[in-house]
N, C-alpha and C. Protein backbone atom coordinates (compact mmCIF):
# COMPACT_ATOMS: atom_id res chain seq x y z
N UNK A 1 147.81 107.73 157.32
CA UNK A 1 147.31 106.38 157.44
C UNK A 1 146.09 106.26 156.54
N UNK A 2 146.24 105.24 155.34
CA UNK A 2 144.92 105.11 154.75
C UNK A 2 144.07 104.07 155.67
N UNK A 3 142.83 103.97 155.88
CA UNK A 3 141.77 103.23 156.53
C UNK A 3 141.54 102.35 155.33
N UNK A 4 141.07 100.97 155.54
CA UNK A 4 140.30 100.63 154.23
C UNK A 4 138.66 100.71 154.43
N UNK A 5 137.96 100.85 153.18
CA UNK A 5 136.30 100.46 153.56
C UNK A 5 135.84 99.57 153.38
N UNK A 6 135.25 99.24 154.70
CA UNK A 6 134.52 97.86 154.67
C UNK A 6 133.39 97.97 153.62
N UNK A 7 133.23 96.32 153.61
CA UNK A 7 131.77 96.40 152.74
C UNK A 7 130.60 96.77 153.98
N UNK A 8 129.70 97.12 152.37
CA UNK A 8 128.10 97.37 153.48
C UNK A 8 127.96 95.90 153.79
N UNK A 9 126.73 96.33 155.01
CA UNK A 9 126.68 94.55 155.02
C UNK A 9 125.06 94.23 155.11
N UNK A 10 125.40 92.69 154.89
CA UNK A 10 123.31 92.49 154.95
C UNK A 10 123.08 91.66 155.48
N UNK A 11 121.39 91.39 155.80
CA UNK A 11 121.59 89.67 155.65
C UNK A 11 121.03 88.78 154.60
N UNK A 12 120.70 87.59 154.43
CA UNK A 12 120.81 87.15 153.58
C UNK A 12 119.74 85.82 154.07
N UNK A 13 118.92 85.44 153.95
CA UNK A 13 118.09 83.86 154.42
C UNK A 13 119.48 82.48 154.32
N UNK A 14 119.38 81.92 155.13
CA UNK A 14 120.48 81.01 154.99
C UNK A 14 120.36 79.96 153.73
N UNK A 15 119.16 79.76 153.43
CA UNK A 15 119.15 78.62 152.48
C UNK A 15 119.55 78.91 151.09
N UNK A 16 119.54 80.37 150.87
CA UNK A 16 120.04 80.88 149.46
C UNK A 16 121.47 80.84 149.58
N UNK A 17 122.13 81.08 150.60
CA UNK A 17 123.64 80.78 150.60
C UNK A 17 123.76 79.01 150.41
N UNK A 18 123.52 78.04 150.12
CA UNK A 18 123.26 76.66 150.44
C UNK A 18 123.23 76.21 151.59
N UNK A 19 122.81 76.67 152.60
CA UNK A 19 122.56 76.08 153.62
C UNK A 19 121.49 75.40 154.15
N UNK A 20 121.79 73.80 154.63
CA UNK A 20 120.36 73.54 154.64
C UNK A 20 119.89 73.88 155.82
N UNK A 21 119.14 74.78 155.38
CA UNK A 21 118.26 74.98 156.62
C UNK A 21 116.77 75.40 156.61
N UNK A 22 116.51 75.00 155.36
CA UNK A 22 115.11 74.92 154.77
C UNK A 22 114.11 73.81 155.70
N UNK A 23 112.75 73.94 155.96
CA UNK A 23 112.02 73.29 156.76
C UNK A 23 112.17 71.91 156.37
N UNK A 24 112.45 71.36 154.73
CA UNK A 24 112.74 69.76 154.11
C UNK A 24 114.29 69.50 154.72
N UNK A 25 114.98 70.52 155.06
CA UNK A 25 115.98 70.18 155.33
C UNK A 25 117.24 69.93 154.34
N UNK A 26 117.04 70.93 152.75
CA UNK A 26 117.57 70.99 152.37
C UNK A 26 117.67 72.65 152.14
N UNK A 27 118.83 72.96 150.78
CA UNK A 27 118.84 74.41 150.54
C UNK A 27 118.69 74.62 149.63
N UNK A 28 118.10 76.00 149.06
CA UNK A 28 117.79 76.82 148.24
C UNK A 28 118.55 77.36 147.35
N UNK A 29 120.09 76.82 147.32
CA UNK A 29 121.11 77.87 147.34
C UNK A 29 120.88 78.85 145.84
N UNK A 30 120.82 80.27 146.18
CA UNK A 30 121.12 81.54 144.60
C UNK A 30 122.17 81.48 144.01
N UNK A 31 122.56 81.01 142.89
CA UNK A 31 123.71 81.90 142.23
C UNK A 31 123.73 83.03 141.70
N UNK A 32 122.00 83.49 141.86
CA UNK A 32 121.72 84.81 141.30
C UNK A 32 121.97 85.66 142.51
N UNK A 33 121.61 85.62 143.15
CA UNK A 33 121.32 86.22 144.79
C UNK A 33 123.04 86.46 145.63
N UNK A 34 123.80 85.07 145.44
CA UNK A 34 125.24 85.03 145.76
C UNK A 34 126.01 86.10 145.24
N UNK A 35 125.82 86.47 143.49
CA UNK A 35 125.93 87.44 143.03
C UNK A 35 125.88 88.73 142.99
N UNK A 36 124.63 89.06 143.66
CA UNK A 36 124.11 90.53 144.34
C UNK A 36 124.58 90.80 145.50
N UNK A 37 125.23 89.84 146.45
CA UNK A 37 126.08 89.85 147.67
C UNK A 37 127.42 90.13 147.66
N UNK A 38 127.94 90.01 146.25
CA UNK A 38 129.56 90.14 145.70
C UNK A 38 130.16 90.80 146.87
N UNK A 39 129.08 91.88 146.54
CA UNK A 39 129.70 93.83 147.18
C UNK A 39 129.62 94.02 148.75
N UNK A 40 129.06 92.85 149.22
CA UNK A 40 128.51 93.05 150.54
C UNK A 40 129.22 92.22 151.73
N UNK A 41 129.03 92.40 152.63
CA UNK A 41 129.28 91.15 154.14
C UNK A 41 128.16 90.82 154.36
N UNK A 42 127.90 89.70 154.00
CA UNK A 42 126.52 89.28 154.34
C UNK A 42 126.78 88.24 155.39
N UNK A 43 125.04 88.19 156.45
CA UNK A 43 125.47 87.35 157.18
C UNK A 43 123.77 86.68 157.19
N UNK A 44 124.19 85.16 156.98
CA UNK A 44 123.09 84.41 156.87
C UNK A 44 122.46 84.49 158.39
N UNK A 45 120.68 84.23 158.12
CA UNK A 45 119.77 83.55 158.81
C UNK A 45 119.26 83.22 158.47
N UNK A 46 118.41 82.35 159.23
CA UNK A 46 117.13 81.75 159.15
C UNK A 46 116.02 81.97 160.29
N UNK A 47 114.96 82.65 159.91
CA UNK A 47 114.08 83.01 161.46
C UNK A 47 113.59 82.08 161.80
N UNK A 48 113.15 80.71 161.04
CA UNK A 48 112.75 79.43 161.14
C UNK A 48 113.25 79.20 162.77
N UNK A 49 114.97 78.85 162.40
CA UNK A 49 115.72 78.44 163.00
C UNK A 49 115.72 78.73 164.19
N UNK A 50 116.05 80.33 164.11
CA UNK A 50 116.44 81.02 165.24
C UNK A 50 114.92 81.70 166.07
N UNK A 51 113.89 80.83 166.04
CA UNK A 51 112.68 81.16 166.50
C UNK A 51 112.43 79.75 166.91
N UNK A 52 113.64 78.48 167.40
CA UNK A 52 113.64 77.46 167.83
C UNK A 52 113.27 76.11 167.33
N UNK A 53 112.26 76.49 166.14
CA UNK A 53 112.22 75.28 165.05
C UNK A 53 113.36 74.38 164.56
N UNK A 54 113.15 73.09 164.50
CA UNK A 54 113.69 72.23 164.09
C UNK A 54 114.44 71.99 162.62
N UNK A 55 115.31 71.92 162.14
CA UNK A 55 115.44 71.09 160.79
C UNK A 55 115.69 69.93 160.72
N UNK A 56 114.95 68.85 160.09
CA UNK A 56 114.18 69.04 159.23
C UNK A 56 112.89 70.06 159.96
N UNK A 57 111.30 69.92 159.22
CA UNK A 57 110.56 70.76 160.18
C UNK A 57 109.41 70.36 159.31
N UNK A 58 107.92 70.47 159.79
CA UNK A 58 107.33 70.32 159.07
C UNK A 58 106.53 71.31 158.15
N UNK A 59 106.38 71.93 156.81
CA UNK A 59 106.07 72.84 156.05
C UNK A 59 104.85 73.46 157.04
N UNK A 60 104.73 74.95 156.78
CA UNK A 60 104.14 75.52 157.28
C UNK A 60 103.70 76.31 156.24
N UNK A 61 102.34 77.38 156.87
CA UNK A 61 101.87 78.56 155.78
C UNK A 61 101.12 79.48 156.68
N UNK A 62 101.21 80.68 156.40
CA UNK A 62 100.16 81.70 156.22
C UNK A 62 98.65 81.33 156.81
N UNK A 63 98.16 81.67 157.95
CA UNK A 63 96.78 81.30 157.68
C UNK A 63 95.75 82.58 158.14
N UNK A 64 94.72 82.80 157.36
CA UNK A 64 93.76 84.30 158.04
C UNK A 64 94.72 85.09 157.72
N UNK A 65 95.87 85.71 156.75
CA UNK A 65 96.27 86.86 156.80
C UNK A 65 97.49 87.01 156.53
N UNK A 66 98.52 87.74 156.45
CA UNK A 66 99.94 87.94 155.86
C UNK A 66 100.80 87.81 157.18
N UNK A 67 101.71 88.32 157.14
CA UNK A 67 103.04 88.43 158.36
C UNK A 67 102.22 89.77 159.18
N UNK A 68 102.12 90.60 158.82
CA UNK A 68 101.39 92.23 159.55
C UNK A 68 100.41 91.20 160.30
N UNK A 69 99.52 90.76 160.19
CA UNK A 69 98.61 90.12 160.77
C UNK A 69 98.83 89.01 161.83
N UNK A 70 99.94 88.12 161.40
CA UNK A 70 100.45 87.52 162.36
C UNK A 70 101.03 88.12 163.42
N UNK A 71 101.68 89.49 163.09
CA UNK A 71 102.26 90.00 164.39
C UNK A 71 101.43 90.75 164.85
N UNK A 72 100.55 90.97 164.52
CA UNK A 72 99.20 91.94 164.75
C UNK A 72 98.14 90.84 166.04
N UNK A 73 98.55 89.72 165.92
CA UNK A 73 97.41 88.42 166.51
C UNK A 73 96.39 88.08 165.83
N UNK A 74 96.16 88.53 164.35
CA UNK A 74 95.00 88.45 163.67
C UNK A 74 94.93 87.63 163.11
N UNK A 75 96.06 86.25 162.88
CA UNK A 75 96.36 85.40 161.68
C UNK A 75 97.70 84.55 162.79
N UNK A 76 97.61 83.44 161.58
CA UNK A 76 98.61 82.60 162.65
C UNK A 76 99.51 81.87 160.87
N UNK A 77 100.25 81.22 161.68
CA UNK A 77 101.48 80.30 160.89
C UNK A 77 101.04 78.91 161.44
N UNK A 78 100.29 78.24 160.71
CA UNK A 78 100.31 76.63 160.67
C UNK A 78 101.19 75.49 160.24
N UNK A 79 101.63 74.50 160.65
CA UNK A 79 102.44 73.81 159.83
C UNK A 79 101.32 72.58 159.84
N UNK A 80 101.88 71.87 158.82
CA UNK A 80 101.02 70.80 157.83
C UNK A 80 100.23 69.99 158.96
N UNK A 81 100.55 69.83 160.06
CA UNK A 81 99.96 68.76 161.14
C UNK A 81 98.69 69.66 161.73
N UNK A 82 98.93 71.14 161.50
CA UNK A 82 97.66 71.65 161.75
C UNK A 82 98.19 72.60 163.18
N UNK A 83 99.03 72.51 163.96
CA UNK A 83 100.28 72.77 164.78
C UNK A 83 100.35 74.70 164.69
N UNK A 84 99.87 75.44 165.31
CA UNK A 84 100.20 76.81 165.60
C UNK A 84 101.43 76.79 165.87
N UNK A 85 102.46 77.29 164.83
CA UNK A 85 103.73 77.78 165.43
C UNK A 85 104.01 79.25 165.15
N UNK A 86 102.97 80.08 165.10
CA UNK A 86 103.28 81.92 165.39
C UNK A 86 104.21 82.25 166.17
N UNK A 87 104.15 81.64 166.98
CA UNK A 87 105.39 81.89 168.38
C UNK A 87 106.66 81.98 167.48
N UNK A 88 106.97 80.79 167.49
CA UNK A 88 108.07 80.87 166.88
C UNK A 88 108.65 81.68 165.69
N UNK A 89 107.70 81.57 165.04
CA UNK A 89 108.09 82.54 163.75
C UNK A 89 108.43 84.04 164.21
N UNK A 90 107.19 84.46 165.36
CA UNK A 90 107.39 85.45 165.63
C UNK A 90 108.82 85.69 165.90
N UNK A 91 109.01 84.94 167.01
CA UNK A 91 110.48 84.92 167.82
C UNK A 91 111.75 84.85 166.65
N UNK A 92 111.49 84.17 165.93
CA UNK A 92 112.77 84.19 164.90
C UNK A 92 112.70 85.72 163.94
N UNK A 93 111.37 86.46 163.83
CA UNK A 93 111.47 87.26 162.94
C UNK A 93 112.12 88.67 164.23
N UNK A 94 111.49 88.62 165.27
CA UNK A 94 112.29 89.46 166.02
C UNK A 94 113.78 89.23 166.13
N UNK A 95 114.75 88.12 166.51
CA UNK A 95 115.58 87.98 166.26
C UNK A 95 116.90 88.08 165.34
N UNK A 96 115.69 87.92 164.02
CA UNK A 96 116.35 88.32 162.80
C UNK A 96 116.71 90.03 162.96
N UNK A 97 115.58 91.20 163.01
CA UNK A 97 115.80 92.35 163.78
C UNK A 97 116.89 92.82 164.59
N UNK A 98 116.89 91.97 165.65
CA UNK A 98 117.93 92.57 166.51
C UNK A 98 119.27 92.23 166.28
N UNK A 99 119.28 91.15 165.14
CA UNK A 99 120.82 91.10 164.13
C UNK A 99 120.79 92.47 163.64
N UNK A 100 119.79 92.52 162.52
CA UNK A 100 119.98 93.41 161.72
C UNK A 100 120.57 95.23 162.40
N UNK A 101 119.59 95.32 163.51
CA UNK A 101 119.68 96.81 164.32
C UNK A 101 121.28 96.19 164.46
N UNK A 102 122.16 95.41 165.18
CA UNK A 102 123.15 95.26 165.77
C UNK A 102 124.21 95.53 164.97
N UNK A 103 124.42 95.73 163.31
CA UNK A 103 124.71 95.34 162.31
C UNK A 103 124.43 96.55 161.67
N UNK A 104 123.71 97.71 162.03
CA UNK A 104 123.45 98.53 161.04
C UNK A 104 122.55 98.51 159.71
N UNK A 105 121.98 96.91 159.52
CA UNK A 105 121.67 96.23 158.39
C UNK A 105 120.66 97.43 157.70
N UNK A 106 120.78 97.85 156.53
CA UNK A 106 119.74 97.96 156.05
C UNK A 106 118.61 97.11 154.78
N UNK A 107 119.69 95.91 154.42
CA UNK A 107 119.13 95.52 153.31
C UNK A 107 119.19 94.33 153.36
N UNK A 108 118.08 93.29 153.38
CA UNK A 108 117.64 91.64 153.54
C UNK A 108 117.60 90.78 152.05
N UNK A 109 118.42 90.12 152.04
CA UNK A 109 118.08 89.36 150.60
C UNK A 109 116.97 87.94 151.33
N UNK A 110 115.98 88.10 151.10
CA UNK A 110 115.34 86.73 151.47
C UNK A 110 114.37 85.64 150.62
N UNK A 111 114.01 84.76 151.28
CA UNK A 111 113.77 84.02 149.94
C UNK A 111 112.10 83.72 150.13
N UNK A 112 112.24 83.87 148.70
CA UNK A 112 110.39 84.21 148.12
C UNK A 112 109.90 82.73 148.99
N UNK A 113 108.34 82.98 148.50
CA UNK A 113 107.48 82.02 149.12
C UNK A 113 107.86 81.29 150.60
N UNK A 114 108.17 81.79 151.50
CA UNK A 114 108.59 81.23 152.80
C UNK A 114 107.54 82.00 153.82
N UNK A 115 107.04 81.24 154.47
CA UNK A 115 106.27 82.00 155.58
C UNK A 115 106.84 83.13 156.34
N UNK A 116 107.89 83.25 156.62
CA UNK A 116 108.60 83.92 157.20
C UNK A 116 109.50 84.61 156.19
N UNK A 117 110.23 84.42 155.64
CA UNK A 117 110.88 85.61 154.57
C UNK A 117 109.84 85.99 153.38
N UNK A 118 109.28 85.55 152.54
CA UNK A 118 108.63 85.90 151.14
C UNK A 118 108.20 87.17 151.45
N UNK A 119 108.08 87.50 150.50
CA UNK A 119 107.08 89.17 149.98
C UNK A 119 105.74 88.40 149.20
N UNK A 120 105.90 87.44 148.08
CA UNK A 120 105.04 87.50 147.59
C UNK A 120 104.27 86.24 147.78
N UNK A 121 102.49 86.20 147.83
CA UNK A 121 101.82 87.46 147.17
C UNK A 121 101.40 87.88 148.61
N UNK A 122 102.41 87.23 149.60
CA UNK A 122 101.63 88.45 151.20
C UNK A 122 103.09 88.20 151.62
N UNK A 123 103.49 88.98 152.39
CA UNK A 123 104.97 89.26 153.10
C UNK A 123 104.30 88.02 154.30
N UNK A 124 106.06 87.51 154.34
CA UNK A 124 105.79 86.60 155.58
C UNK A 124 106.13 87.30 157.09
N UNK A 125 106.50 86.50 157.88
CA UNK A 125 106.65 87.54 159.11
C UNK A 125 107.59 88.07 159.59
N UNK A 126 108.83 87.64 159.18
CA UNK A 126 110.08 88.57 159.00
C UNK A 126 110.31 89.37 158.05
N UNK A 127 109.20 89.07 156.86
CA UNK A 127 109.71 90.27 155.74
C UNK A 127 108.93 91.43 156.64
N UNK A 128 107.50 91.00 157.04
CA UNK A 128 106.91 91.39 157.27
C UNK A 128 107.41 93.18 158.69
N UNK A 129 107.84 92.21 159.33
CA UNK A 129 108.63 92.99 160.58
C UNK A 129 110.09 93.87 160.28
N UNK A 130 110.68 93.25 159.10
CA UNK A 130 111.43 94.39 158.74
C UNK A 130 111.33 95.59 157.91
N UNK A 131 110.56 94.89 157.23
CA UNK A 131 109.35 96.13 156.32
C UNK A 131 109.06 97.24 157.24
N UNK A 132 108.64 96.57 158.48
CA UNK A 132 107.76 97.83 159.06
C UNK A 132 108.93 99.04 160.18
N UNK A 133 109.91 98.08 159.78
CA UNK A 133 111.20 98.67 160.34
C UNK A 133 111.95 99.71 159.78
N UNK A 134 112.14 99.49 158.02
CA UNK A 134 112.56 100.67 157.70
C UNK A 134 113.63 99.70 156.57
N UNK A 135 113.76 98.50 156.90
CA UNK A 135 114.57 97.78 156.54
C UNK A 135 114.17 97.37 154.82
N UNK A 136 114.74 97.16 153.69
CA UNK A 136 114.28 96.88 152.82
C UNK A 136 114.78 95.52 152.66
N UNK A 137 113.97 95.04 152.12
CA UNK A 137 113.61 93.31 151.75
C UNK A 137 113.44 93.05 150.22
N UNK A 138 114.69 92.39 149.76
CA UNK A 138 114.43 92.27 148.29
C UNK A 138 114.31 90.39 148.71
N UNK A 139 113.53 90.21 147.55
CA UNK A 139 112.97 88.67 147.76
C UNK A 139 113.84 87.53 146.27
N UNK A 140 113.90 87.07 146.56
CA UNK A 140 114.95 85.50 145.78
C UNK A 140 114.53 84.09 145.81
């Protein structure tokens, strides 16, 4: 009996697949990024989302510190009204996690400048939390 092999699998931020699920409520979608997934089973999120936020939503950022800091309590996630939503982010970046552990995931395609996915120029709080996981995070 031959077996076949599955693909590895990942995840992927939902809005680079076109999904809107960006805080404007539109998507991001990669054709560069879609590309690097060829080889893979990828399975979209969004920690936004799945940390109970709304789409549309109102833009948020970084404040006092990176993602480490936010999960640390040292720094928070503001959105434009001035509105602490750490909670949530938190909650979606754990979530994102317990996909990934469930999944075997080792590898996140996520998308730059997002409070919650970016790396650069400070990791948000899901890059942030899978980083410290073991998980590697390439950014898009």
């Amino acid at each position: 009996m031959i077996m076949s092999q599955q693909p590895k699998k990942c995840l992927v931020s939902a809005c680079l697949t076109g999904l809107c699920t960006r805080y404007d409520g539109l998507s991001k979608g990669s054709p560069s990024c879609l590309l690097q997934l060829a080889d893979y089973f990828w399975i979209p999120v969004c920690p936004e989302q799945l940390g109970g936020l709304p789409t549309p939503r109102p833009a948020a950022a970084l404040v006092n510190g990176d993602g480490h800091d936010v999960l640390a309590g040292l720094a928070q996630v503001r959105d434009r009204n001035g509105h602490d939503v750490s909670a949530a982010f938190i909650r979606g970046a754990v979530m994102v996690l317990a996909i990934a552990r469930a999944h075997n995931i080792e590898r996140c395609y996520l998308k730059s400048g997002s409070p919650s996915c970016g790396l650069s120029p400070y990791p948000g709080v899901t890059a942030a939390l899978l980083l410290a996981h073991g998980i590697e995070v390439i950014s898009f």
